[in-house]
N, C-alpha and C. Protein backbone atom coordinates (compact mmCIF):
# COMPACT_ATOMS: atom_id res chain seq x y z
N UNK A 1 -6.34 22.16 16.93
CA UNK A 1 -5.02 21.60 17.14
C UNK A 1 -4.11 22.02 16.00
N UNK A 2 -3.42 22.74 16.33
CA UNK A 2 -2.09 22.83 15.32
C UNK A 2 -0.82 22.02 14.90
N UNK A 3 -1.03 21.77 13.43
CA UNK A 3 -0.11 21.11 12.94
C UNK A 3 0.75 20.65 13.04
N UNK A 4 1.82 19.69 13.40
CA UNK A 4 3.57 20.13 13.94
C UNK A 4 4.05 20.15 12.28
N UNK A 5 3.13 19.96 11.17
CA UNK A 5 4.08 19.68 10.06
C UNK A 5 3.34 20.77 8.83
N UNK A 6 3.94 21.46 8.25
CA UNK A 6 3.40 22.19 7.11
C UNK A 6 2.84 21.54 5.98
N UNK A 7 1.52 22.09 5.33
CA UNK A 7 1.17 21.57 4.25
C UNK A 7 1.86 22.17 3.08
N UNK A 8 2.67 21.31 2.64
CA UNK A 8 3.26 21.99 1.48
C UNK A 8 3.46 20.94 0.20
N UNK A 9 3.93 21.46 -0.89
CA UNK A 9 4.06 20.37 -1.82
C UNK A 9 5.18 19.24 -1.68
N UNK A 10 4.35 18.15 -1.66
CA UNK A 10 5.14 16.76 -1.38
C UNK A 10 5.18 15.98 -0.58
N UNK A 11 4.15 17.05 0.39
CA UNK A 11 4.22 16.13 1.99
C UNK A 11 2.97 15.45 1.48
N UNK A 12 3.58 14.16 2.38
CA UNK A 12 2.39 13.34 2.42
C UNK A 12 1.31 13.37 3.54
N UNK A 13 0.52 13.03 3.24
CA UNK A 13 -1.08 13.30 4.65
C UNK A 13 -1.72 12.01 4.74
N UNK A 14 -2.62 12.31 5.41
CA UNK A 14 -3.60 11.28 5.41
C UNK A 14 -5.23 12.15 5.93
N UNK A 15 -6.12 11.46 4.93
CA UNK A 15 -7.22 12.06 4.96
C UNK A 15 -7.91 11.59 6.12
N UNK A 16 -8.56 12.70 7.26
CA UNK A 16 -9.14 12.26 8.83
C UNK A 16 -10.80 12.38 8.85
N UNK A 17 -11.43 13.06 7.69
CA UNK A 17 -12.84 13.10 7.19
C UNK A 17 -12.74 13.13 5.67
N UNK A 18 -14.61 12.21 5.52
CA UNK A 18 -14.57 11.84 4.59
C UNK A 18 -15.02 10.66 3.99
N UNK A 19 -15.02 10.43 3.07
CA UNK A 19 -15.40 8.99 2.15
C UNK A 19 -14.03 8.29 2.24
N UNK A 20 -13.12 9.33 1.74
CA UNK A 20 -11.26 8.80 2.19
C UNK A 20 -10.38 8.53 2.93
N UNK A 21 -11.31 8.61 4.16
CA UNK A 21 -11.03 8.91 5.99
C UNK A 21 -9.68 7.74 5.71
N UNK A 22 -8.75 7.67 6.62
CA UNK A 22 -7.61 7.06 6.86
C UNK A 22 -6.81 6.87 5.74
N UNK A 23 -7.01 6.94 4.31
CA UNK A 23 -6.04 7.05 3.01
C UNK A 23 -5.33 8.06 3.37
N UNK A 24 -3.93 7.34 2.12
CA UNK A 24 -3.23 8.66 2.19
C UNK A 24 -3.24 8.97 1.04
N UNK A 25 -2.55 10.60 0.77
CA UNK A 25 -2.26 11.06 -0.32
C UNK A 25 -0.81 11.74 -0.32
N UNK A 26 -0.55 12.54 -1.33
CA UNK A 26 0.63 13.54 -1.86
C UNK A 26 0.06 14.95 -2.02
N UNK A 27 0.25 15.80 -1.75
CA UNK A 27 -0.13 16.99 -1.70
C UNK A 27 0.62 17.68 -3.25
N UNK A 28 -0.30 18.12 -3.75
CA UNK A 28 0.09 18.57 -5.19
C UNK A 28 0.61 19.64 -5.23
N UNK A 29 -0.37 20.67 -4.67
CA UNK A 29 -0.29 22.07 -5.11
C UNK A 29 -0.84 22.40 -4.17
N UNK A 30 -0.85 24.01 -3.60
CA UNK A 30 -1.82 24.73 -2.24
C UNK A 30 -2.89 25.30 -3.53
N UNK A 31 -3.70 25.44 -2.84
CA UNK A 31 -4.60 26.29 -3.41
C UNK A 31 -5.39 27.04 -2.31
N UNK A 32 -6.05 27.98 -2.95
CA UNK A 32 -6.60 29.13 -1.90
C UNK A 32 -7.62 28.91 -0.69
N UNK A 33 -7.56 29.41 0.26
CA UNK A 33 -8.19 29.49 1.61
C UNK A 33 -8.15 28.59 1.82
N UNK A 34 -7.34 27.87 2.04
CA UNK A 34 -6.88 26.65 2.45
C UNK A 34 -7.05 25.32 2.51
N UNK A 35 -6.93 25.03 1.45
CA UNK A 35 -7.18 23.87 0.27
C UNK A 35 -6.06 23.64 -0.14
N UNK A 36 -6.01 22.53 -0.47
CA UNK A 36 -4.92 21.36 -1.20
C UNK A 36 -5.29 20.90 -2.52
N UNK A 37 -4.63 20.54 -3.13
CA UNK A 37 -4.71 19.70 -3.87
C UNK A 37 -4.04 18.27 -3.72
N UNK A 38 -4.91 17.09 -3.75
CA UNK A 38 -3.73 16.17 -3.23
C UNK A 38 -3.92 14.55 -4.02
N UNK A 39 -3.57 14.19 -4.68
CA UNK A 39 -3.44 12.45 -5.26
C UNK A 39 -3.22 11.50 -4.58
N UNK A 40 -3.43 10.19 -5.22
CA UNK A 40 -2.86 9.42 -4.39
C UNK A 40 -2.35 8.04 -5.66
N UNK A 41 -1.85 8.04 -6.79
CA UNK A 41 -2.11 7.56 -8.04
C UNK A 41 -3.20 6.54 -8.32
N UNK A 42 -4.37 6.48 -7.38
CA UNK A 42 -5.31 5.33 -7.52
C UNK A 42 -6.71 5.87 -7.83
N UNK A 43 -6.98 5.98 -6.75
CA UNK A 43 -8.33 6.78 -6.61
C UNK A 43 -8.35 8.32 -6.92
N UNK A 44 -7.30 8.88 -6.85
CA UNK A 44 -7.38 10.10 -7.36
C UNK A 44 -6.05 10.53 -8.36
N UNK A 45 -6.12 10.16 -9.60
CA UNK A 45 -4.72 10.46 -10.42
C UNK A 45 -4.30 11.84 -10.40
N UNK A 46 -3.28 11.74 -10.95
CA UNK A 46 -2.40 13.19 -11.45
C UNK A 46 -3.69 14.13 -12.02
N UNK A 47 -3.68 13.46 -12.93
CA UNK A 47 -4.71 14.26 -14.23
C UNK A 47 -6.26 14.76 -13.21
N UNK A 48 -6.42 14.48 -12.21
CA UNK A 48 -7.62 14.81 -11.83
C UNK A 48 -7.40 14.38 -10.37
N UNK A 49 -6.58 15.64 -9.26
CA UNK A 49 -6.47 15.71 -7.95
C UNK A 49 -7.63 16.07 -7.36
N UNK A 50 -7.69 15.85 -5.94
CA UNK A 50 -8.58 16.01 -5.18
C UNK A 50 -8.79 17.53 -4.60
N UNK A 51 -9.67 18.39 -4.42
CA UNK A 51 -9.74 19.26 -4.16
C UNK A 51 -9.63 19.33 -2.04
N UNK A 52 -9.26 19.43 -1.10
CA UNK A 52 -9.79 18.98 0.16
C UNK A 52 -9.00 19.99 1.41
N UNK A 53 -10.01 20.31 2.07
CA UNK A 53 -9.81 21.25 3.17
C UNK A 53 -8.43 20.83 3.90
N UNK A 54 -7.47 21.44 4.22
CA UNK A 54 -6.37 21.20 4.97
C UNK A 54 -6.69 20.85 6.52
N UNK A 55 -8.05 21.12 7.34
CA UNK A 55 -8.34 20.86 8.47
C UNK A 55 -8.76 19.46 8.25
N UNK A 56 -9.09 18.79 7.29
CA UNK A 56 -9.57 17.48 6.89
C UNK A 56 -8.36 16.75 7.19
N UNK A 57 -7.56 17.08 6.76
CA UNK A 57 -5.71 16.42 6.71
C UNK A 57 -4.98 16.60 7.66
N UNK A 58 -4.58 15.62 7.95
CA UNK A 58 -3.16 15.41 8.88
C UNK A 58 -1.58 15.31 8.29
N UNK A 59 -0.94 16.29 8.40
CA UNK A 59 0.52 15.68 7.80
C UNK A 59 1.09 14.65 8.28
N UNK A 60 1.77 14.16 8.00
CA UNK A 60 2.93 13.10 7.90
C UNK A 60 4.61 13.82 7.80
N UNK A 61 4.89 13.55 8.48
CA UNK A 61 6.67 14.15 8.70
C UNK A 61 7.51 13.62 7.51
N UNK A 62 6.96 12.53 6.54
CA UNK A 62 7.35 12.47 4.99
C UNK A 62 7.31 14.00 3.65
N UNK A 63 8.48 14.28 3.81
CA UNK A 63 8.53 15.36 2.42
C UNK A 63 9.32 14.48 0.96
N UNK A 64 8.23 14.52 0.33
CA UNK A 64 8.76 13.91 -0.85
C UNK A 64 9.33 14.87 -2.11
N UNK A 65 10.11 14.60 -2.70
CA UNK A 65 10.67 15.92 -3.67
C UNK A 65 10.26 15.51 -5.12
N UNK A 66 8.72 15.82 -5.15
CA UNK A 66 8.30 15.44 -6.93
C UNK A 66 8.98 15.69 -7.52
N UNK A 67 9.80 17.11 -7.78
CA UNK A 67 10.55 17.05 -9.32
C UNK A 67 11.77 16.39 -9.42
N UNK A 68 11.98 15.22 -8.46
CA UNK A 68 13.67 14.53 -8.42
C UNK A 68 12.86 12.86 -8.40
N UNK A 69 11.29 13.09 -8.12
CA UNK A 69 11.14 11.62 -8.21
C UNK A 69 11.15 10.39 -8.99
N UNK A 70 11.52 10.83 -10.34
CA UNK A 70 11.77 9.99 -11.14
C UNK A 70 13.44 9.74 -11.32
N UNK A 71 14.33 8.69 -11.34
CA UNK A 71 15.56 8.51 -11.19
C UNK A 71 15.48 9.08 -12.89
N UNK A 72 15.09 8.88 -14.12
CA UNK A 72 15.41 8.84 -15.63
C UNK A 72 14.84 10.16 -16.04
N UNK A 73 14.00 11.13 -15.25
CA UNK A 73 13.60 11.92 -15.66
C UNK A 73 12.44 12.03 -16.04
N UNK A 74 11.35 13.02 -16.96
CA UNK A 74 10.34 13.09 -17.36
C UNK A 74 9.48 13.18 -16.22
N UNK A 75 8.22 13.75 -16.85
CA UNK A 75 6.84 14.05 -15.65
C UNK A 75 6.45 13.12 -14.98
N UNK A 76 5.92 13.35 -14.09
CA UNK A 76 5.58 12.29 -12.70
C UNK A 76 4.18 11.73 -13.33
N UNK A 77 4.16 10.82 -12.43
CA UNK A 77 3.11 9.53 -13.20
C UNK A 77 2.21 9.30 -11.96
N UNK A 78 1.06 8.66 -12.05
CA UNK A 78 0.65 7.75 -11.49
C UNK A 78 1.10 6.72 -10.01
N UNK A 79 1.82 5.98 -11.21
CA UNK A 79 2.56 5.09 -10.87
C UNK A 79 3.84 5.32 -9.84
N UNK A 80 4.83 6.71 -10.00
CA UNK A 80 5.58 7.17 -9.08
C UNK A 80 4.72 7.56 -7.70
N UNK A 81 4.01 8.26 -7.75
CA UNK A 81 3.29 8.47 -6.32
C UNK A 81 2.63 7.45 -5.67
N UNK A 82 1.85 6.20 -6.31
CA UNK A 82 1.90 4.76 -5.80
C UNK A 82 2.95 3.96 -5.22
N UNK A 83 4.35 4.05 -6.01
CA UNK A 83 5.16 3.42 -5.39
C UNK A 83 5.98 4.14 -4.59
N UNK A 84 6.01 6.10 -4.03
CA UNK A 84 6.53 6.56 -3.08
C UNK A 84 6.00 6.29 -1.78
N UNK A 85 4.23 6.25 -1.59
CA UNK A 85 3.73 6.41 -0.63
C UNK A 85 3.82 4.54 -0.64
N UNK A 86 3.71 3.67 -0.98
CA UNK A 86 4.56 2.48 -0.80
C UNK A 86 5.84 1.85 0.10
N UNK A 87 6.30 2.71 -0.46
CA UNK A 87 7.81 2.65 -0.41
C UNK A 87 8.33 3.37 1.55
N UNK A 88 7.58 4.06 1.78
CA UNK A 88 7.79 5.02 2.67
C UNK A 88 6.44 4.32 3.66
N UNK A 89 5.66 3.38 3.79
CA UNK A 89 5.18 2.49 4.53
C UNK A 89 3.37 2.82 4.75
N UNK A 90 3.19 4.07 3.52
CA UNK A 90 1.80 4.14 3.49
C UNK A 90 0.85 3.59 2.56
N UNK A 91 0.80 2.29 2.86
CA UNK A 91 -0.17 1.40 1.87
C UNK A 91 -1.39 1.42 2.19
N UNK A 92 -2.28 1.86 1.39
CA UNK A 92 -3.85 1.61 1.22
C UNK A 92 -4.66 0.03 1.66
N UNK A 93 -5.53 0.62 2.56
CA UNK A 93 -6.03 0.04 2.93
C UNK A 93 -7.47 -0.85 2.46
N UNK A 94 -7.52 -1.79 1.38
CA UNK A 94 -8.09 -2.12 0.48
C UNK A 94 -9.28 -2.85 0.72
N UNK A 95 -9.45 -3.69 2.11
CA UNK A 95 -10.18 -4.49 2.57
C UNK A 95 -11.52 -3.94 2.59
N UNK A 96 -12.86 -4.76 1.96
CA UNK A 96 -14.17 -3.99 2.44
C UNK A 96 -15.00 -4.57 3.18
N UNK A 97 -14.32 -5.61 4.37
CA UNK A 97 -14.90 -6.40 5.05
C UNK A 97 -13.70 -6.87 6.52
N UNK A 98 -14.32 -6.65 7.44
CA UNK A 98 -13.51 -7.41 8.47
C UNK A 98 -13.25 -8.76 8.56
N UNK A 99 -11.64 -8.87 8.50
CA UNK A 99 -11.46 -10.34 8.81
C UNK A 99 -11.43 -10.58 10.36
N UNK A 100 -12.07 -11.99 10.54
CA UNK A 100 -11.99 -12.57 11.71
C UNK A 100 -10.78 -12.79 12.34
């Protein structure tokens, strides 16, 4: 099945296999044969992205513009990619038990 949305830097995804199955992330960087790099400021920080097959991922029609995401300036954090994918209605799904 082909994409309707490009993997590129900023789009957001959501992981469809996996230990991460239904999280989302931020797509960092492409990397070769078609691999991502992708965060999510929790489980996978800045400082240490996820390596993950692009057939694993689904885009999201969200393009986020990292280098404008800070209103004051300075390098992106953690904390900014937590509160974009937030903000834009993709909250992590934290529960490790079904509620009744």
């Amino acid at each position: 099945m082909k994409e309707p949305f490009s993997f590129e830097e900023g789009r957001i995804v959501q992981s469809i296999q996996g230990r991460d199955a239904k999280a989302y992330f931020v797509i960092l960087n492409q990397l070769e044969d078609g691999f991502v790099a992708i965060a999510d400021g929790d489980r996978h920080k800045l400082s240490h992205p996820k390596r993950k097959k692009t057939k694993h991922l689904r885009a999201k029609p969200v393009l986020l513009d990292l280098k404008n995401i800070r209103p004051e300036g300075g390098a992106l954090q953690d904390s900014d990619l937590r509160s974009a994918l937030q903000k834009h209605g993709f909250t992590p799904d934290r529960s490790l038990c079904k509620e009744d």
